[in-house]
PDB file of N, CA and C in Angstrom:
ATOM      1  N   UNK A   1      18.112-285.469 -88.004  1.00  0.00           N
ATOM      2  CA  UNK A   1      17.181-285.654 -89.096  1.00  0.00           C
ATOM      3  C   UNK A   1      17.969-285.888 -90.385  1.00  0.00           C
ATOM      4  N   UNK A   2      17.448-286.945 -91.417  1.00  0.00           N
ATOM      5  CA  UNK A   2      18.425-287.058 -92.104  1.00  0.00           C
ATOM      6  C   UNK A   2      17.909-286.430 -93.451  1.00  0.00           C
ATOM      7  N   UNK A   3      19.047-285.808 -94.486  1.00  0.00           N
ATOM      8  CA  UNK A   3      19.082-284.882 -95.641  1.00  0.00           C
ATOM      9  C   UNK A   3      17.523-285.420 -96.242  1.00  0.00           C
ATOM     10  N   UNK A   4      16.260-284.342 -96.200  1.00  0.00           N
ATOM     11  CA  UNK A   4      15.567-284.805 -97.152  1.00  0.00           C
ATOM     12  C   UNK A   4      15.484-284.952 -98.339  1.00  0.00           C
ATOM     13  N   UNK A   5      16.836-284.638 -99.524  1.00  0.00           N
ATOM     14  CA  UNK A   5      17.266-284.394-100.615  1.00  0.00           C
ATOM     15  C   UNK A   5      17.194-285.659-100.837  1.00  0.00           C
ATOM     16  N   UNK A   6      18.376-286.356-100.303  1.00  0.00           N
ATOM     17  CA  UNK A   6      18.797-287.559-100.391  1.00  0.00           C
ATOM     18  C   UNK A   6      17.788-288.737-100.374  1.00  0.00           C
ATOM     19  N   UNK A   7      17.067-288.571 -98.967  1.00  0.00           N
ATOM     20  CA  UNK A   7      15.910-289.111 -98.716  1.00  0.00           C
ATOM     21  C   UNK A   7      14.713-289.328 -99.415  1.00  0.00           C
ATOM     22  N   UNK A   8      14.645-288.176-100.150  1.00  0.00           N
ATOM     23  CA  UNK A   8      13.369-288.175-101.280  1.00  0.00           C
ATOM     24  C   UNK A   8      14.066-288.552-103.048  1.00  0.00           C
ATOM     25  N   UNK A   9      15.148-288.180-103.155  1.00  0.00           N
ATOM     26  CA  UNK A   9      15.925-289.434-104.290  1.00  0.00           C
ATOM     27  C   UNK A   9      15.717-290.707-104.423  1.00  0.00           C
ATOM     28  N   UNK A  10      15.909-291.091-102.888  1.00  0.00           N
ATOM     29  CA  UNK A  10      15.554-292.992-102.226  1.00  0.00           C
ATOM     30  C   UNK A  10      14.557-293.061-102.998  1.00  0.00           C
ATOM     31  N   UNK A  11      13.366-292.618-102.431  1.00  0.00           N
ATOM     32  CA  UNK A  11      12.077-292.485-102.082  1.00  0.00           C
ATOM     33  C   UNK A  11      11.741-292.873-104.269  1.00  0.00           C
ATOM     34  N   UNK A  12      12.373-292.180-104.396  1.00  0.00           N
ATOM     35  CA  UNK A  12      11.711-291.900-106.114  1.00  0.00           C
ATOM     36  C   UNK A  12      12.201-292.818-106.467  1.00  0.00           C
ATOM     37  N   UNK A  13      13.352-293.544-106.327  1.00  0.00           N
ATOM     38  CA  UNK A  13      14.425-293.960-107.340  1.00  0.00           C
ATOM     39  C   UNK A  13      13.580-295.559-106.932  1.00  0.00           C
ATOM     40  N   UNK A  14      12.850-296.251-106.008  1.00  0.00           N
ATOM     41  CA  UNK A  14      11.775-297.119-105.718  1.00  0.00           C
ATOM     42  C   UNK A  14      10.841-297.655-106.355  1.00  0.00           C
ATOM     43  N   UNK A  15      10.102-298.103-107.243  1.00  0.00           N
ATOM     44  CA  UNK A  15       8.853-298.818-107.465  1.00  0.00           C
ATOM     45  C   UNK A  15       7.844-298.016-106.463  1.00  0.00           C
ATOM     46  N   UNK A  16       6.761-297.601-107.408  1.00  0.00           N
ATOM     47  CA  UNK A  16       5.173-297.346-107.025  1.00  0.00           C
ATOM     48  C   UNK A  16       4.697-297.890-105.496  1.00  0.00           C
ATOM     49  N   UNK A  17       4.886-299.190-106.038  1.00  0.00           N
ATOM     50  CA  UNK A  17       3.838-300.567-105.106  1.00  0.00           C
ATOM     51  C   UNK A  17       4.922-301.702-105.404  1.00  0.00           C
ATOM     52  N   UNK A  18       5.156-302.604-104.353  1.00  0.00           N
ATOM     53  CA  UNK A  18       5.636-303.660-104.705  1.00  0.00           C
ATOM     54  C   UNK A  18       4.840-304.663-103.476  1.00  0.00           C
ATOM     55  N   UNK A  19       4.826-306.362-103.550  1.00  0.00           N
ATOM     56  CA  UNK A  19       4.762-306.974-102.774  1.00  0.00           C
ATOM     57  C   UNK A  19       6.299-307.842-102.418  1.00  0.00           C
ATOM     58  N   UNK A  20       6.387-308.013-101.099  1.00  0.00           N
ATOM     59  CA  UNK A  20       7.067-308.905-100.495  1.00  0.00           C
ATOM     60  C   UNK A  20       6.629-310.285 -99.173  1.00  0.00           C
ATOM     61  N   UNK A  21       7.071-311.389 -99.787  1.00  0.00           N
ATOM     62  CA  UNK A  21       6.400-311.999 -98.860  1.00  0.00           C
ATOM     63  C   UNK A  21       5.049-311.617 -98.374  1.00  0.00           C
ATOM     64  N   UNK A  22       3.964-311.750 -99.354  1.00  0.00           N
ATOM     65  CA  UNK A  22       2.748-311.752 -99.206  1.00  0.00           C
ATOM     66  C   UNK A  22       2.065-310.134 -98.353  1.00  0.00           C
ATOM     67  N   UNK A  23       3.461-309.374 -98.184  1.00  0.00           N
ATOM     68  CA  UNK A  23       3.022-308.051 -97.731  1.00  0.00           C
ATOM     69  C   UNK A  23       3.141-307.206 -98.471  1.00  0.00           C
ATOM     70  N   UNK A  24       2.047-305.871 -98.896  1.00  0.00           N
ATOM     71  CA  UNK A  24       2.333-304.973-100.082  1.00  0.00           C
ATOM     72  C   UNK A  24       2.147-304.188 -99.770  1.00  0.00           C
ATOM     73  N   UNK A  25       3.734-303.060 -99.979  1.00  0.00           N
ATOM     74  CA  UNK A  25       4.172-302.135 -99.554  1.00  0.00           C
ATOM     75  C   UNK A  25       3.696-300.958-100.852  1.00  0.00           C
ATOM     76  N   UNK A  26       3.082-299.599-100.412  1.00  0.00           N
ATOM     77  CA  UNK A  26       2.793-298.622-101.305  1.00  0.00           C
ATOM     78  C   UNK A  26       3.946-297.498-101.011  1.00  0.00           C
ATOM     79  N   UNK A  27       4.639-296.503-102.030  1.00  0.00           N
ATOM     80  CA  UNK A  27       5.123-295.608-101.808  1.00  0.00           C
ATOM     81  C   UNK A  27       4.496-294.590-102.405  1.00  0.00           C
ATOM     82  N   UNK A  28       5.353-293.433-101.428  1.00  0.00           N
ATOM     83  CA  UNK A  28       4.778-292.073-101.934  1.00  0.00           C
ATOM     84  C   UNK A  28       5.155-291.249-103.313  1.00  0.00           C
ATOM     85  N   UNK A  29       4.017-290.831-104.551  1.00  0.00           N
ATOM     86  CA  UNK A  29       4.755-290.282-105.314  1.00  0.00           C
ATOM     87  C   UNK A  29       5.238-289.160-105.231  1.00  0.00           C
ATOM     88  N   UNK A  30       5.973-288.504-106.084  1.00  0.00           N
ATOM     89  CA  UNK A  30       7.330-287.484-106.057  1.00  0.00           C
ATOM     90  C   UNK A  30       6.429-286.039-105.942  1.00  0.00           C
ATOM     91  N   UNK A  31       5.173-286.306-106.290  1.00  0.00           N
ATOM     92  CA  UNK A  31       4.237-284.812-106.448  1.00  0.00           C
ATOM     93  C   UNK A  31       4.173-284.684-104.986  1.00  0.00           C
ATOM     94  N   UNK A  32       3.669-286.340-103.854  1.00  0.00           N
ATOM     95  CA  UNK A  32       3.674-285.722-102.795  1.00  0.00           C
ATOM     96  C   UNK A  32       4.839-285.521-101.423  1.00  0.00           C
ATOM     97  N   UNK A  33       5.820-286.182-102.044  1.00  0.00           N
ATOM     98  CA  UNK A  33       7.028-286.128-101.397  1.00  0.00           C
ATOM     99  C   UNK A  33       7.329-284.444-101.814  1.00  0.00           C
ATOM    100  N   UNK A  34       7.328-284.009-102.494  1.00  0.00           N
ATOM    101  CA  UNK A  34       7.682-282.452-103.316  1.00  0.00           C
ATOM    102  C   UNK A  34       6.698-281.841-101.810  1.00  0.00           C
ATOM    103  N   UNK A  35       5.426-282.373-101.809  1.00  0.00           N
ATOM    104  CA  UNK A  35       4.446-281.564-100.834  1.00  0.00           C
ATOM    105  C   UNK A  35       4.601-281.095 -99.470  1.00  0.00           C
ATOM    106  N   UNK A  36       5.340-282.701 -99.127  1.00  0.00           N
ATOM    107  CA  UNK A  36       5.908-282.879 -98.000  1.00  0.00           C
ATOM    108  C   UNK A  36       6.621-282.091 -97.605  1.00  0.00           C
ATOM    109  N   UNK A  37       7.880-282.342 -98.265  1.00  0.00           N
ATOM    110  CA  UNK A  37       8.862-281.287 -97.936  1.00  0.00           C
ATOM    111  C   UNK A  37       8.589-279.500 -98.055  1.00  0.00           C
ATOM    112  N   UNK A  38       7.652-279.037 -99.296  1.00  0.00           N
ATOM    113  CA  UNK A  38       7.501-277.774 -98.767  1.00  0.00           C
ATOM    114  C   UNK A  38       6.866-277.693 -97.727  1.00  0.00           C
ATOM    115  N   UNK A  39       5.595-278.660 -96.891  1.00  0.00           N
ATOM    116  CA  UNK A  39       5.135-277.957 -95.626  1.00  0.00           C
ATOM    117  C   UNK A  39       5.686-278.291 -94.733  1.00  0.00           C
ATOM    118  N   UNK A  40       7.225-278.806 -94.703  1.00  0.00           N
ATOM    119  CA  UNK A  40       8.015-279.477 -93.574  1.00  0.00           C
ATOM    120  C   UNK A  40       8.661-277.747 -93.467  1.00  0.00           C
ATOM    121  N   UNK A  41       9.085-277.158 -94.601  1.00  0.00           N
ATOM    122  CA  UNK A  41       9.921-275.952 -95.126  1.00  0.00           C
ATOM    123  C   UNK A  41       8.568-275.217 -94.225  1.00  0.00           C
ATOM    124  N   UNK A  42       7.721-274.608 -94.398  1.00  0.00           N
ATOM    125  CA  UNK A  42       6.828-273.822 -94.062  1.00  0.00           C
ATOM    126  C   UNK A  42       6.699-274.052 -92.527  1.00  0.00           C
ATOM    127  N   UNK A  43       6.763-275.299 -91.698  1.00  0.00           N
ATOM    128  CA  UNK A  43       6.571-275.021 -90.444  1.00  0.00           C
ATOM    129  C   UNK A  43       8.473-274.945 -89.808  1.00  0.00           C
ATOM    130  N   UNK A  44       9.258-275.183 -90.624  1.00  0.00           N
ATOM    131  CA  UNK A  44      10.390-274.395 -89.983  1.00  0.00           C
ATOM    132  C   UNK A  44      10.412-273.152 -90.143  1.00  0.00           C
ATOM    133  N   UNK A  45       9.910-272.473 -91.281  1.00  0.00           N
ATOM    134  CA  UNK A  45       9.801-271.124 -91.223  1.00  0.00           C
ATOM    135  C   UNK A  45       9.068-270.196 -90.381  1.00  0.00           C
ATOM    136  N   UNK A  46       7.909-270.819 -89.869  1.00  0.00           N
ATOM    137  CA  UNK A  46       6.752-270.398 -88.897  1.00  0.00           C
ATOM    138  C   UNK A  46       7.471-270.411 -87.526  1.00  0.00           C
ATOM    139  N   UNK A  47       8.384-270.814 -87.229  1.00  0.00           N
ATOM    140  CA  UNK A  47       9.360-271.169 -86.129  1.00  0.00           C
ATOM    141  C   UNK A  47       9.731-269.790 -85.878  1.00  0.00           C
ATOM    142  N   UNK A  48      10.333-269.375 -86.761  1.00  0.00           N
ATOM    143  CA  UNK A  48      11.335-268.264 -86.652  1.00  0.00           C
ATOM    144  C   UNK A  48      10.653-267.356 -87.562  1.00  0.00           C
ATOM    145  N   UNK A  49      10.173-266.601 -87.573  1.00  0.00           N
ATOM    146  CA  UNK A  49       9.658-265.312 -88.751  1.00  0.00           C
ATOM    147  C   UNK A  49      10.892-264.496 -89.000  1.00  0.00           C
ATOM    148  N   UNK A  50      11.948-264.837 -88.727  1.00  0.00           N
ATOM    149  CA  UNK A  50      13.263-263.822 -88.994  1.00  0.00           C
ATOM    150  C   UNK A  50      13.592-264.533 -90.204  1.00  0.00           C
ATOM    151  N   UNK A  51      13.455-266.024 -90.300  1.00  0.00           N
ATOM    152  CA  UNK A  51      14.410-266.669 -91.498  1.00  0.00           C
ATOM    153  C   UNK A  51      13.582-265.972 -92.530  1.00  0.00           C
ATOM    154  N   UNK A  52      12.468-265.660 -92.760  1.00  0.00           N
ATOM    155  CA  UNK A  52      11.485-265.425 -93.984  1.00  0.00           C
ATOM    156  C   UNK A  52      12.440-263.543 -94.469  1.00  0.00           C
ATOM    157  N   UNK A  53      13.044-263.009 -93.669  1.00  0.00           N
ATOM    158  CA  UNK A  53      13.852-261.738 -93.869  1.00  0.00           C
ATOM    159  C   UNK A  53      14.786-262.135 -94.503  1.00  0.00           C
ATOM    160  N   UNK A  54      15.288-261.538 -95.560  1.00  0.00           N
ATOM    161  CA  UNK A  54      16.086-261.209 -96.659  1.00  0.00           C
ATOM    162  C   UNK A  54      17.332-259.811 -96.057  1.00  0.00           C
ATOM    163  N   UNK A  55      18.135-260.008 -96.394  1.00  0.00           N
ATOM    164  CA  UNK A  55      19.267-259.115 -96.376  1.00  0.00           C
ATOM    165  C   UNK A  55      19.671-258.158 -97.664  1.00  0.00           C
ATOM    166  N   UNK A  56      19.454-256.990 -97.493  1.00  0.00           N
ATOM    167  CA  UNK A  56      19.167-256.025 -98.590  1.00  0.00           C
ATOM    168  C   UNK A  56      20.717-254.771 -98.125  1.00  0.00           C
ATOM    169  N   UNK A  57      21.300-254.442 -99.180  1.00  0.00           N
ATOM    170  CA  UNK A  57      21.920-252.982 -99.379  1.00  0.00           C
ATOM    171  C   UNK A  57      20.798-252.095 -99.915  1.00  0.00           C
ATOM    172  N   UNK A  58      21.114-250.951 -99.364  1.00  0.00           N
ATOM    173  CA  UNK A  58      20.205-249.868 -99.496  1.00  0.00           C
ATOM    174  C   UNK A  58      21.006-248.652 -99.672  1.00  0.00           C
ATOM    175  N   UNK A  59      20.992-248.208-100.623  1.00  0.00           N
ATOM    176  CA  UNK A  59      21.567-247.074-100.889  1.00  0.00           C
ATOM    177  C   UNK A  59      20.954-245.657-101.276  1.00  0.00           C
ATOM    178  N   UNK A  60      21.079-244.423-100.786  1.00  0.00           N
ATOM    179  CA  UNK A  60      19.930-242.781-100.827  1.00  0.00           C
ATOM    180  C   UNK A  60      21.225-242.228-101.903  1.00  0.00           C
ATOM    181  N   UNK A  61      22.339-242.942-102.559  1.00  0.00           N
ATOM    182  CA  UNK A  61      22.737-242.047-103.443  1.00  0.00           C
ATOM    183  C   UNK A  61      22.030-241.681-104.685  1.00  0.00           C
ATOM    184  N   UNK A  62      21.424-242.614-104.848  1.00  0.00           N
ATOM    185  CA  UNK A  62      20.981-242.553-106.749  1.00  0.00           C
ATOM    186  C   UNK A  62      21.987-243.920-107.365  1.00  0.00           C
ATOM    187  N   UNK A  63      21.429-243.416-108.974  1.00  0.00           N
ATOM    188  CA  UNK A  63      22.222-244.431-109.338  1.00  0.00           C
ATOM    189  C   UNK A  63      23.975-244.276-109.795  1.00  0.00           C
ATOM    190  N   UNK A  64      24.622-245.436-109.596  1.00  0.00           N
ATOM    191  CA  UNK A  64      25.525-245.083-109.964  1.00  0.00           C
ATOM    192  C   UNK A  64      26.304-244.655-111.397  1.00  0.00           C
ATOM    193  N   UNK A  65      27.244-244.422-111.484  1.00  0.00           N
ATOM    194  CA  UNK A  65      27.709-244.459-113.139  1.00  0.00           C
ATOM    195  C   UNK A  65      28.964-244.826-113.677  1.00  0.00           C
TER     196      UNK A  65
END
């Protein structure tokens, strides 16, 4: 799969709408490319419910000084 970073840079750095040879091509704007990619993010996360866990120190001393 290739970098959607990169991919959605392309994507922006493009014209709206253009025609070529009598064919007219529409692109997606950046609000929904932004969309895209978070619910692309949300069903890799639904994959695995471990990635959504955070890694925490925990400490019962108090605070330090």
């Amino acid at each position: 799969m290739p970098d959607t970073e990169s991919k959605m840079a392309e994507l922006i750095s493009q014209p709206k709408s253009y025609e070529n040879d009598g064919e007219k091509i529409t692109n997606f704007t950046p609000q929904e490319l932004a969309a895209a990619d978070a619910f692309i993010a949300q069903k890799k996360a639904a994959r695995n419910p471990f990635r959504a866990l955070k890694i925490a120190r925990m400490s019962t001393q108090g605070p330090e000084k």
